[in-house]
C-alpha atoms as a PDB file:
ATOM      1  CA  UNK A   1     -34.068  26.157  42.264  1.00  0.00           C
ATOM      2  CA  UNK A   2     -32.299  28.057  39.568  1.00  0.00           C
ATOM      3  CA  UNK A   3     -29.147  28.492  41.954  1.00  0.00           C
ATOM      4  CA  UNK A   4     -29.321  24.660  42.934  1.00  0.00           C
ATOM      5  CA  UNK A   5     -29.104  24.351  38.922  1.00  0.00           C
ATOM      6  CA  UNK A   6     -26.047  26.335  38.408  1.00  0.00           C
ATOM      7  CA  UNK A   7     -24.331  25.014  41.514  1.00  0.00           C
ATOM      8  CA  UNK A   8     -24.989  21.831  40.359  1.00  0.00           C
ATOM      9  CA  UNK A   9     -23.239  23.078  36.972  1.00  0.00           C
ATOM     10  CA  UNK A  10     -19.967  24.700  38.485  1.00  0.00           C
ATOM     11  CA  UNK A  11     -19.177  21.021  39.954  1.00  0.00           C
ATOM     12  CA  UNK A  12     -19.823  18.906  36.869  1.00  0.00           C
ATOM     13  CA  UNK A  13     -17.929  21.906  35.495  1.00  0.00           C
ATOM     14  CA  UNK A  14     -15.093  21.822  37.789  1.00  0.00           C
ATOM     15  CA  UNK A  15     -15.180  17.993  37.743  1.00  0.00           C
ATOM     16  CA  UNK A  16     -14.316  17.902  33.805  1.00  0.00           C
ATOM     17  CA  UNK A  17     -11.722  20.415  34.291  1.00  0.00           C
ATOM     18  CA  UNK A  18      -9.987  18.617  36.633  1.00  0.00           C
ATOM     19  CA  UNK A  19      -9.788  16.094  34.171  1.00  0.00           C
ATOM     20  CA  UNK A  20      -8.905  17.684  30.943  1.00  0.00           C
ATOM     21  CA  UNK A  21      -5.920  19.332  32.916  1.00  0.00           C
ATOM     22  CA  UNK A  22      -5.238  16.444  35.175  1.00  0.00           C
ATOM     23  CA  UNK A  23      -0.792  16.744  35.305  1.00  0.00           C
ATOM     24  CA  UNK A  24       0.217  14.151  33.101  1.00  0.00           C
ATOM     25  CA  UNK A  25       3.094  11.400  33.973  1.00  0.00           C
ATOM     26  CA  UNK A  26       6.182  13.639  34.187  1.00  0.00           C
ATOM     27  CA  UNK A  27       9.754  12.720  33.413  1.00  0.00           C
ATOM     28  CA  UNK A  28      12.397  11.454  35.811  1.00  0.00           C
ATOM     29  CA  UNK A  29      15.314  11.290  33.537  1.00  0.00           C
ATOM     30  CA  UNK A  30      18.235  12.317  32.431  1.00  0.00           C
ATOM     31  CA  UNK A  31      19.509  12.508  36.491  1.00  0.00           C
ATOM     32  CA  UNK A  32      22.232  14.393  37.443  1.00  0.00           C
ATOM     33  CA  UNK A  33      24.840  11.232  37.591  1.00  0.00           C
ATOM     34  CA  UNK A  34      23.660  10.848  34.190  1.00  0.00           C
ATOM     35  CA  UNK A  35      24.776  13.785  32.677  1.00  0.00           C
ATOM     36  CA  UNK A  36      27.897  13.502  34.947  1.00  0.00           C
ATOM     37  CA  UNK A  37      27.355  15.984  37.449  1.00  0.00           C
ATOM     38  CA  UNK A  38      27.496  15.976  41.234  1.00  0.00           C
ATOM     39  CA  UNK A  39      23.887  16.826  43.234  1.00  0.00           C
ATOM     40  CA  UNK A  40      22.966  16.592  46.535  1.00  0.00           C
ATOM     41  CA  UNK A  41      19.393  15.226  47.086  1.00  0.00           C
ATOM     42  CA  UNK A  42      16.854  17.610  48.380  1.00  0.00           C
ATOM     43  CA  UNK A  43      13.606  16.790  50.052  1.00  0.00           C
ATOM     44  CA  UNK A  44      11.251  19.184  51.736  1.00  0.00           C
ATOM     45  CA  UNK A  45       7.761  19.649  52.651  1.00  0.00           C
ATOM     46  CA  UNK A  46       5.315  21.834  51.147  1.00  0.00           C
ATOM     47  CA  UNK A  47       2.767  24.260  52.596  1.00  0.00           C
ATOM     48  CA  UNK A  48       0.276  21.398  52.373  1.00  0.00           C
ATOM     49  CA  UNK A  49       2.779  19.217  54.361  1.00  0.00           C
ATOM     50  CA  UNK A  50       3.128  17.010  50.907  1.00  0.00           C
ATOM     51  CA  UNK A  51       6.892  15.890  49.991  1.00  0.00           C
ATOM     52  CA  UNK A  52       9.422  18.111  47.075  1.00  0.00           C
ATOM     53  CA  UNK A  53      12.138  16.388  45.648  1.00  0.00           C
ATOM     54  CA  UNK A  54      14.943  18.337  43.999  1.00  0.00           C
ATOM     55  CA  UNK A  55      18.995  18.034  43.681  1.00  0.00           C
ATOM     56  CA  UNK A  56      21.062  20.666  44.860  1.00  0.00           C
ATOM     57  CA  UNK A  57      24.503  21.360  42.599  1.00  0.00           C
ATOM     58  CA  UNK A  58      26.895  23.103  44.781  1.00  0.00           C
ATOM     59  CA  UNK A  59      29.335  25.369  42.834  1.00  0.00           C
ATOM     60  CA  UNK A  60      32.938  24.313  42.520  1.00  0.00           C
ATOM     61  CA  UNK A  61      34.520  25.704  45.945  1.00  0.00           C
ATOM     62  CA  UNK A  62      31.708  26.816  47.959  1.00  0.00           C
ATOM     63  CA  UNK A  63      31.706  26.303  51.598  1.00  0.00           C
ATOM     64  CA  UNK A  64      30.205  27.711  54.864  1.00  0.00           C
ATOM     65  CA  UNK A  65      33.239  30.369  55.230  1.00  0.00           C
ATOM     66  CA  UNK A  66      32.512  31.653  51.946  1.00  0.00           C
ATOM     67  CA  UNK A  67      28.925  31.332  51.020  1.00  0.00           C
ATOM     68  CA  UNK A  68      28.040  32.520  47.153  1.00  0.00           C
ATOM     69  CA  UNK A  69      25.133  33.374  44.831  1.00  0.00           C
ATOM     70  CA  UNK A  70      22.434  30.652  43.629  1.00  0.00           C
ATOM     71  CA  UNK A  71      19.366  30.456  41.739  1.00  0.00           C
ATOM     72  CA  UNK A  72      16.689  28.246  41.889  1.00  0.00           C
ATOM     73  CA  UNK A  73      15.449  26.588  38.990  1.00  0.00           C
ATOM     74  CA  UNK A  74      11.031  26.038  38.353  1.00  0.00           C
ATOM     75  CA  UNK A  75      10.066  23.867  35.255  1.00  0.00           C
ATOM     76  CA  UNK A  76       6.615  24.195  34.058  1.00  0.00           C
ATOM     77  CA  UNK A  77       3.285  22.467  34.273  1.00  0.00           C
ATOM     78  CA  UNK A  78       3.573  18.711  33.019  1.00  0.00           C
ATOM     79  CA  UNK A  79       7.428  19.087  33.348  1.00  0.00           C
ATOM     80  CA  UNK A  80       9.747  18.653  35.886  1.00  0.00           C
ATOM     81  CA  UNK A  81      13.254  19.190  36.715  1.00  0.00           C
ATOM     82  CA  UNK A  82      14.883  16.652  34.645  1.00  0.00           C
ATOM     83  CA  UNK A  83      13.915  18.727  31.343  1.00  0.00           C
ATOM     84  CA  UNK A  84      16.159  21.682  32.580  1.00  0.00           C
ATOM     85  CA  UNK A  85      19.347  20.013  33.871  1.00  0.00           C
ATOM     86  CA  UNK A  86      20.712  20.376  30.837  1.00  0.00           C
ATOM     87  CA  UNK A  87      21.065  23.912  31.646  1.00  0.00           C
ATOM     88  CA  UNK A  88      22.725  23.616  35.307  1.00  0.00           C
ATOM     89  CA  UNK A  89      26.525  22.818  34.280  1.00  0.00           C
ATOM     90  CA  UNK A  90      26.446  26.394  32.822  1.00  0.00           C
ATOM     91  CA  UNK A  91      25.371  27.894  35.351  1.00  0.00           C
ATOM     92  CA  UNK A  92      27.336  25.776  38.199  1.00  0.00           C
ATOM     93  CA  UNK A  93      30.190  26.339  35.954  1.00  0.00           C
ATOM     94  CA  UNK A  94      30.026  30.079  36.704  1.00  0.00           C
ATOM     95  CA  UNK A  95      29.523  30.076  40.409  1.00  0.00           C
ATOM     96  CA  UNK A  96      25.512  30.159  40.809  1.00  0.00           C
ATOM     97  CA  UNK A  97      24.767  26.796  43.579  1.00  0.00           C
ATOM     98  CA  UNK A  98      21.896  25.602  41.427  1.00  0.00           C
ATOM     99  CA  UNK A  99      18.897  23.963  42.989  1.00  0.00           C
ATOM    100  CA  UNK A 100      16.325  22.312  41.041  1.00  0.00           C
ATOM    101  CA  UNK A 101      12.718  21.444  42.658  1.00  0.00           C
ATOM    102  CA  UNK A 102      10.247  19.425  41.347  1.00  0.00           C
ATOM    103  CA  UNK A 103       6.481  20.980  42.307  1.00  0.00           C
ATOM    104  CA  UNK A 104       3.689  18.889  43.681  1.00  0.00           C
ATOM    105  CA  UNK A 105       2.426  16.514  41.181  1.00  0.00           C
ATOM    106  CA  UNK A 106       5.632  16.493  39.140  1.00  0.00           C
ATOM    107  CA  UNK A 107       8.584  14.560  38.661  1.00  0.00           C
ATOM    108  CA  UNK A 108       9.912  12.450  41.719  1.00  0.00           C
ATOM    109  CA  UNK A 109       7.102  14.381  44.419  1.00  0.00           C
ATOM    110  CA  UNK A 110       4.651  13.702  45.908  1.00  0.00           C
ATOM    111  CA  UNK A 111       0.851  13.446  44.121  1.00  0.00           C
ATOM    112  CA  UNK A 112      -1.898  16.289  44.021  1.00  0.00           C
ATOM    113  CA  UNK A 113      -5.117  16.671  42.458  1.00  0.00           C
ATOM    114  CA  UNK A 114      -4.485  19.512  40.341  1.00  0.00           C
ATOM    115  CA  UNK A 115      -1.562  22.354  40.347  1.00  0.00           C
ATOM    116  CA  UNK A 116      -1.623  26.448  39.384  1.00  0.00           C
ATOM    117  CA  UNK A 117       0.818  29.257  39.578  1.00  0.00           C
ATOM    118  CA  UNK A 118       0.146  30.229  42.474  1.00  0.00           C
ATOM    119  CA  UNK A 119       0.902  26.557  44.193  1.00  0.00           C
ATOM    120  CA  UNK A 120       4.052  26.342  42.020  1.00  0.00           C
ATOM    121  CA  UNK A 121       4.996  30.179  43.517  1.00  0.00           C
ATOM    122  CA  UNK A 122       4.363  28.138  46.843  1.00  0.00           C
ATOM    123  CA  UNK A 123       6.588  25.856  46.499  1.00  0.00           C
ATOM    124  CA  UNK A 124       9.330  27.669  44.832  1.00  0.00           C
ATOM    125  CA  UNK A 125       8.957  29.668  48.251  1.00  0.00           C
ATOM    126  CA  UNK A 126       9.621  26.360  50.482  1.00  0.00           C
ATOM    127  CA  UNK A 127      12.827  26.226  47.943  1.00  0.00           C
ATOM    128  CA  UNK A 128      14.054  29.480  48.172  1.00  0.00           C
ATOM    129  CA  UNK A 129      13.659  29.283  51.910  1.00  0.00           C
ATOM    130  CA  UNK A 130      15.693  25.279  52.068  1.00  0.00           C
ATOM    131  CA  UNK A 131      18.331  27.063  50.126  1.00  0.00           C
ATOM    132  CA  UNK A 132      18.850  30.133  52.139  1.00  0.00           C
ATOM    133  CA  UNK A 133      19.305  27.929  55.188  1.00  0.00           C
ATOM    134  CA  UNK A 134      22.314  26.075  53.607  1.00  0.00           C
ATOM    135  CA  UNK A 135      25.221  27.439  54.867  1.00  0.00           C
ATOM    136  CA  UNK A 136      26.980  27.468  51.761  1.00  0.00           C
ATOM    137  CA  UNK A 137      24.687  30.149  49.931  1.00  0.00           C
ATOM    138  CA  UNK A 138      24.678  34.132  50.478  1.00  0.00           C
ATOM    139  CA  UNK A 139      20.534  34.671  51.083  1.00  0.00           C
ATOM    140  CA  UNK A 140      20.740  37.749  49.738  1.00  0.00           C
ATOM    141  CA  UNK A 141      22.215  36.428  46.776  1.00  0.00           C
ATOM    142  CA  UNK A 142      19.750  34.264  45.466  1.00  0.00           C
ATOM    143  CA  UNK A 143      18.033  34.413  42.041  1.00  0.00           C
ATOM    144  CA  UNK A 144      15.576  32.560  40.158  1.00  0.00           C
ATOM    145  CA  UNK A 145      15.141  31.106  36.630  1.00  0.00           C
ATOM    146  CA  UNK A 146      11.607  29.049  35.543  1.00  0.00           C
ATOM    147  CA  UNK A 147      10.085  28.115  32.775  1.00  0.00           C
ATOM    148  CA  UNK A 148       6.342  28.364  31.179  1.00  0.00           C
ATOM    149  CA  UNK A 149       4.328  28.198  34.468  1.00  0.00           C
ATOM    150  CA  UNK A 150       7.294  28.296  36.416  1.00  0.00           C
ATOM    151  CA  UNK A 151       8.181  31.583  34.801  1.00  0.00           C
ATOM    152  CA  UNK A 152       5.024  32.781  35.569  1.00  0.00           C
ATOM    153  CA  UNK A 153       5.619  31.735  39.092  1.00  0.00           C
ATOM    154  CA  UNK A 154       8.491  33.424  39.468  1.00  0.00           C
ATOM    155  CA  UNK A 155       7.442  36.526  38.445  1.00  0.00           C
ATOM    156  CA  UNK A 156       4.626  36.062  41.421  1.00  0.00           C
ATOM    157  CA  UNK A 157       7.400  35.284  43.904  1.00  0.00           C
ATOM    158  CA  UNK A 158       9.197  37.461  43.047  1.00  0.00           C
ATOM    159  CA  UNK A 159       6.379  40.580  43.186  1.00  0.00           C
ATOM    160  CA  UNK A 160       5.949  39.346  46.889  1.00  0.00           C
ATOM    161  CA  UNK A 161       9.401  38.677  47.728  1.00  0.00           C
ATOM    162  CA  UNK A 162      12.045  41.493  47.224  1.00  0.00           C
ATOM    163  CA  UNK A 163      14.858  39.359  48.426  1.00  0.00           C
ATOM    164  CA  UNK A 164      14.902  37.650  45.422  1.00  0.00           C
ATOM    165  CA  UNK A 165      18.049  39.363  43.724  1.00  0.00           C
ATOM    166  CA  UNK A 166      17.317  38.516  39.439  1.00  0.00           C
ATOM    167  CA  UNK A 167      14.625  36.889  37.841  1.00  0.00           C
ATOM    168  CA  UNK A 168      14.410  35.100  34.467  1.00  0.00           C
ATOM    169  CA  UNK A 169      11.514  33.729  33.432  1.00  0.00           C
ATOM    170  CA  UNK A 170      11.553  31.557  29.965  1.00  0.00           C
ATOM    171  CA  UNK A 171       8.264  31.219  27.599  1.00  0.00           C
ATOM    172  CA  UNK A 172       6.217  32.866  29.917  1.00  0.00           C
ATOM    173  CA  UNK A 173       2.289  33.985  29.408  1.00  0.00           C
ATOM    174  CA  UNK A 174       1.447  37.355  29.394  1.00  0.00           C
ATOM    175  CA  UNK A 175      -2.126  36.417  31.009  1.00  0.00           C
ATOM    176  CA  UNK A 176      -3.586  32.449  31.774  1.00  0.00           C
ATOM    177  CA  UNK A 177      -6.390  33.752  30.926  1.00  0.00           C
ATOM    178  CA  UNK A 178      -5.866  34.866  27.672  1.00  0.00           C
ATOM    179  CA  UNK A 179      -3.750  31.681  26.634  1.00  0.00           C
ATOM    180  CA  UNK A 180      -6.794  29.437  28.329  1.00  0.00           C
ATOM    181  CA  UNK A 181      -9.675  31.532  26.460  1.00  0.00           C
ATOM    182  CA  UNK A 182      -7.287  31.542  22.769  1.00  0.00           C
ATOM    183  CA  UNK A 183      -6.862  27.460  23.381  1.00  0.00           C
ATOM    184  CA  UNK A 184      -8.034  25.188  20.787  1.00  0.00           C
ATOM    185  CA  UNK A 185     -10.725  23.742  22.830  1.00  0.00           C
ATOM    186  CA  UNK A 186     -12.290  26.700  23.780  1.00  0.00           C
ATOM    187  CA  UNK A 187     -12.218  29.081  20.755  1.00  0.00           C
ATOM    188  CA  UNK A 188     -14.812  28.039  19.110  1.00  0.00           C
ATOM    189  CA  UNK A 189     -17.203  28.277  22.769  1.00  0.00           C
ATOM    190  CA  UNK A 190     -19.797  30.828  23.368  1.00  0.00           C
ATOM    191  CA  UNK A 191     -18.291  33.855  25.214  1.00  0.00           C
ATOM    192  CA  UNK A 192     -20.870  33.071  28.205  1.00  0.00           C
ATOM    193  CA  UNK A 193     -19.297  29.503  27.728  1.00  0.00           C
ATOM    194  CA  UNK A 194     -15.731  30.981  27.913  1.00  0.00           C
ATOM    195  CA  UNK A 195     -16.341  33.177  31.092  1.00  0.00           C
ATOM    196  CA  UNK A 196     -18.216  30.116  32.853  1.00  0.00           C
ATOM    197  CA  UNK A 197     -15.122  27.581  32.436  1.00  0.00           C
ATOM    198  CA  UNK A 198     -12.371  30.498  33.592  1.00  0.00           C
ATOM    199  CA  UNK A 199     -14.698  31.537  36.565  1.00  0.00           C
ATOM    200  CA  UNK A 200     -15.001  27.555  37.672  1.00  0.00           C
ATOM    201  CA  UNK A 201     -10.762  27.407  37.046  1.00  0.00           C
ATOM    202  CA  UNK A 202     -10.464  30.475  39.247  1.00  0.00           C
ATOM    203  CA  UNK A 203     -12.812  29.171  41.845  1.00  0.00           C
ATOM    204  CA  UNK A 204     -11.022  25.846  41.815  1.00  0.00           C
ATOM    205  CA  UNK A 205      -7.649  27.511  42.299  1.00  0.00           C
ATOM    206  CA  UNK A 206      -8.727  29.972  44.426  1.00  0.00           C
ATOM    207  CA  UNK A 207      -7.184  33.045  42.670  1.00  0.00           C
ATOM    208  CA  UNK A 208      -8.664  35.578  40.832  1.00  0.00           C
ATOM    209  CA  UNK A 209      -6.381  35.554  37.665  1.00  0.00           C
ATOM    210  CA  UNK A 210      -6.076  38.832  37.174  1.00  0.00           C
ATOM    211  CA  UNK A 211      -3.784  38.575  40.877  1.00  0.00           C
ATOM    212  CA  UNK A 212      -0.784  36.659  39.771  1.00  0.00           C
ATOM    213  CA  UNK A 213      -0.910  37.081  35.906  1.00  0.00           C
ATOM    214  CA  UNK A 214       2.616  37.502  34.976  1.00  0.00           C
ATOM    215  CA  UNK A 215       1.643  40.996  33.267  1.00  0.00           C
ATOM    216  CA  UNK A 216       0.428  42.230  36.614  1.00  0.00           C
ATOM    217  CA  UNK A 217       3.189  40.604  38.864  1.00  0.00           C
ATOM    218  CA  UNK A 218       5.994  41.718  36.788  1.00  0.00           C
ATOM    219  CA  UNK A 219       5.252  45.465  37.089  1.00  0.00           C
ATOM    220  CA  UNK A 220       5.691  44.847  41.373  1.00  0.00           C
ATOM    221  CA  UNK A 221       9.105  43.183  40.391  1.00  0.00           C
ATOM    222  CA  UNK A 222      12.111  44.697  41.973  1.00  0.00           C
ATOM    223  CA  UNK A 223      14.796  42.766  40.994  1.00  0.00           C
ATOM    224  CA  UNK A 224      15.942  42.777  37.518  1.00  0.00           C
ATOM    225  CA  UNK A 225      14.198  40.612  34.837  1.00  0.00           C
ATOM    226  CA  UNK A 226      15.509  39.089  31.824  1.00  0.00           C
ATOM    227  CA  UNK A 227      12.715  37.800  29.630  1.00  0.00           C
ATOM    228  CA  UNK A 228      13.249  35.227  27.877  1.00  0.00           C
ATOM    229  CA  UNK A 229      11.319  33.655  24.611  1.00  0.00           C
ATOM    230  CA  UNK A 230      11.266  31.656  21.261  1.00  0.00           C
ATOM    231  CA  UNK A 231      10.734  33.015  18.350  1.00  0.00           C
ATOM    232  CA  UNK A 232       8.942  29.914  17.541  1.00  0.00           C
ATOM    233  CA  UNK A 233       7.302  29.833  20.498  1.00  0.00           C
ATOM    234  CA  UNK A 234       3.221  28.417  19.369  1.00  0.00           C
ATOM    235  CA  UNK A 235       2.506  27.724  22.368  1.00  0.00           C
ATOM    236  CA  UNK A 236       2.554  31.515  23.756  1.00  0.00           C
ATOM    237  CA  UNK A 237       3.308  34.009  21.294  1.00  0.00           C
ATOM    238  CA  UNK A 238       6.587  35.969  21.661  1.00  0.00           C
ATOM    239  CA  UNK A 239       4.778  39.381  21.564  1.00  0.00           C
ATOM    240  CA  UNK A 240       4.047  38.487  25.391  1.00  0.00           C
ATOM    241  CA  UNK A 241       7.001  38.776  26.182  1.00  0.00           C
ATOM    242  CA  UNK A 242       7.431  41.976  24.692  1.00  0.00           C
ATOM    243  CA  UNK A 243       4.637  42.929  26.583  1.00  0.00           C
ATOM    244  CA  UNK A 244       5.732  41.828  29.464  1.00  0.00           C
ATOM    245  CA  UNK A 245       9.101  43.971  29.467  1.00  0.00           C
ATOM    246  CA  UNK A 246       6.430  47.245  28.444  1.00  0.00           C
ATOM    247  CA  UNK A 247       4.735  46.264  31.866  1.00  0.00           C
ATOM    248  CA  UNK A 248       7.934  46.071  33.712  1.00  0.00           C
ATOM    249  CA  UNK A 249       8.683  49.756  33.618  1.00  0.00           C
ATOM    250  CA  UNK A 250      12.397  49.727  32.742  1.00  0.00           C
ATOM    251  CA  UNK A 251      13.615  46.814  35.135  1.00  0.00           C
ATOM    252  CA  UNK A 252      13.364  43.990  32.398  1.00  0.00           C
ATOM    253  CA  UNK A 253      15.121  43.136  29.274  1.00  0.00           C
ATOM    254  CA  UNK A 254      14.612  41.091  26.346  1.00  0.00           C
ATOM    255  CA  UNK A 255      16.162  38.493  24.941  1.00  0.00           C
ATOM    256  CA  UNK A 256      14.632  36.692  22.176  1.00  0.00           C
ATOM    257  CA  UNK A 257      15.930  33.411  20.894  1.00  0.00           C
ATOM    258  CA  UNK A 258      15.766  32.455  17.111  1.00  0.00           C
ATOM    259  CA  UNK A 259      14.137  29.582  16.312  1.00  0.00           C
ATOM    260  CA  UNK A 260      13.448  28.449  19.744  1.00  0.00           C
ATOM    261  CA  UNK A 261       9.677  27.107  20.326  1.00  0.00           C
ATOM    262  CA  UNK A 262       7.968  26.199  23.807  1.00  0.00           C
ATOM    263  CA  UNK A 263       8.565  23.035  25.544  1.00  0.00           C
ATOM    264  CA  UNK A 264      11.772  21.657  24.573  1.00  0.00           C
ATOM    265  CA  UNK A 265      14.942  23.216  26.779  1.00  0.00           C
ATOM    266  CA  UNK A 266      17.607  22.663  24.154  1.00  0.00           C
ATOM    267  CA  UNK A 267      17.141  25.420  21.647  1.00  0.00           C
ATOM    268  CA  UNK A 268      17.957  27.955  24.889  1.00  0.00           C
ATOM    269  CA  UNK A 269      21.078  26.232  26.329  1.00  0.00           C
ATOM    270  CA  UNK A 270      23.430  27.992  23.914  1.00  0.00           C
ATOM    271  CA  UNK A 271      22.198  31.396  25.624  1.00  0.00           C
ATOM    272  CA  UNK A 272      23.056  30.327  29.104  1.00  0.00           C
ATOM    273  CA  UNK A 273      26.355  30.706  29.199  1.00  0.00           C
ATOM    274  CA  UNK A 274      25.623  34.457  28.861  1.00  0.00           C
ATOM    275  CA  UNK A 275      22.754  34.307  31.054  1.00  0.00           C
ATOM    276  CA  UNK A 276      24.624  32.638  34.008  1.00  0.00           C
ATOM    277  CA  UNK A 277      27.345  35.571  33.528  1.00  0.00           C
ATOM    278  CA  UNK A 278      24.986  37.925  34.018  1.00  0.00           C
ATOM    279  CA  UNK A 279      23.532  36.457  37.186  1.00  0.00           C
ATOM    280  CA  UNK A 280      26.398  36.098  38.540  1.00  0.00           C
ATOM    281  CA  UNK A 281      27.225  39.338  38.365  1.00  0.00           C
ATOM    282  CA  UNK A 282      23.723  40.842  39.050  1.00  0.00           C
ATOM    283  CA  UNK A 283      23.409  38.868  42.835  1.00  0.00           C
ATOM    284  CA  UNK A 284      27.571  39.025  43.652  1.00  0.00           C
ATOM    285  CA  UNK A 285      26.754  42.884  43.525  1.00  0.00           C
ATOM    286  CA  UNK A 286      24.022  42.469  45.831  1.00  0.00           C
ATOM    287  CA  UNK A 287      24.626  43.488  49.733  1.00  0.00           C
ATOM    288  CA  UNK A 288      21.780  43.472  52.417  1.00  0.00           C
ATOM    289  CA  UNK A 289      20.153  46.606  52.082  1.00  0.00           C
ATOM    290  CA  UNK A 290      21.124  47.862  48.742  1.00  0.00           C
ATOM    291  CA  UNK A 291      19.075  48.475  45.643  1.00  0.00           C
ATOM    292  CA  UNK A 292      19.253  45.980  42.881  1.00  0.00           C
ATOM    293  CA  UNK A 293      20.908  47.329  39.856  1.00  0.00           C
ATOM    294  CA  UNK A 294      18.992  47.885  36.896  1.00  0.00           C
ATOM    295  CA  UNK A 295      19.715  45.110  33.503  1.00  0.00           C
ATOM    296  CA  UNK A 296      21.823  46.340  30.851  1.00  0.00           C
END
């Protein structure tokens, strides 16, 4: 009886969560035409068979008898891929193919119940994998930048694929778990309260979050990191990033920018000019077979 209680609990439980963190309406705008730039539109399916959108910015001069570095660009949760093509002239601009993806539920794809880092690290995977088939890219040359969640994520990908040549992951978490427990809504909640709603949120996603939390992940990072965070940042405090380069054991910098806060992508776009150099150089040094070079 008391089990039939507490199952009965977990999915009310699980039922209000999916509510309170249903993915809000996402932006489609500005588009690449809009901002002047050439893109290719992408489409491809995810591991649940539903449908990605992205555009695909070919750097000045690339072809299939000279294929060249790219990196792939992950927003974060409630974003989407418009709210970073600001950055992607910079980068294009230095040689780095840029594709942008928008994850299931976002932007211009297709519709899903709910989203977590984990299914965003799954479908940064199906775009990895769409862009190393393009004749025009160098697989082994292939970085990736996200942001928020999407840093997160690509910290995850990243731990489980060491193909990926750099990583740079913007405003990201140290642990979910911390951010959801230190959120305004449950603060004030009974610990027992607390550990209920993140064991329902890990049963839901289906991922312990102790597995992909960016402060575990980044420590099984290969590739070079660059961390980067807002000194304004309310949303997750910049000391997590500075823990997050501790955890990565001498393969991550940091680079923190002043005044920058969480969501909005403008504050960062006069650092990735330097960023984009640095890619560049980190995945053109890259052969098949070779150890990444350590950041500095």
């Amino acid at each position: 009886m008391a089990s039939s209680r507490v199952g009965s609990v977990m999915v009310m439980l699980r039922w209000l969560l999916l509510r309170v963190y249903r993915i809000p309406s996402t932006p489609t705008n500005p588009t690449p035409a809009a901002l002047g730039l050439h893109a290719e539109e992408v489409t491809c399916s995810a591991v649940d068979g539903r449908r990605l959108r992205g555009w695909f910015l070919p750097a000045p001069g690339i072809d299939p008898n000279a294929p060249g570095p790219a990196v792939v660009i992950l927003h974060g949760w409630g974003s989407s891929a418009s709210d970073l093509l600001p950055a992607a002239p910079e980068l294009v601009a230095a040689g780095l193919s840029t594709l942008l993806i928008d994850v299931r539920g976002h932007g211009r794809s297709e519709a899903v119940d709910f989203m977590s880092m984990p299914r965003f690290a799954e479908d940064l995977e199906v775009a990895l994998a769409w862009l190393r088939r393009d004749p025009r890219v160098a697989g082994h040359q292939v970085g990736v930048i996200g942001h928020s969640v999407g840093a997160g994520a690509c910290l995850l990908a990243a731990a489980q694929d060491p193909t990926i040549g750099a990583v740079v992951p913007i405003a990201a978490m140290a642990h979910p778990a911390e951010l959801i427990r230190g959120s305004r809504g449950l603060r004030p909640a009974p610990p027992r309260v607390a550990d209920r709603v993140l064991h329902t949120i890990e049963a839901t996603i289906g991922h312990a979050f102790d597995s992909f939390a960016p402060i575990t992940t980044i420590a099984r990072v290969q590739a070079p990191v660059v961390v980067v965070h807002g000194t304004r940042d309310r949303t997750v405090p910049p000391a997590d990033a500075a823990r997050l380069v501790d955890a990565a054991g001498g393969r991550a910098q940091l680079r923190l920018i002043p005044g920058a806060g969480h969501r909005s992508i403008g504050p960062f776009l006069p650092v990735v000019p330097e960023l984009a150099t640095y890619l560049h150089g980190v995945l053109t040094a890259r052969t098949p077979g070779t150890r990444d070079p350590l950041p500095g």
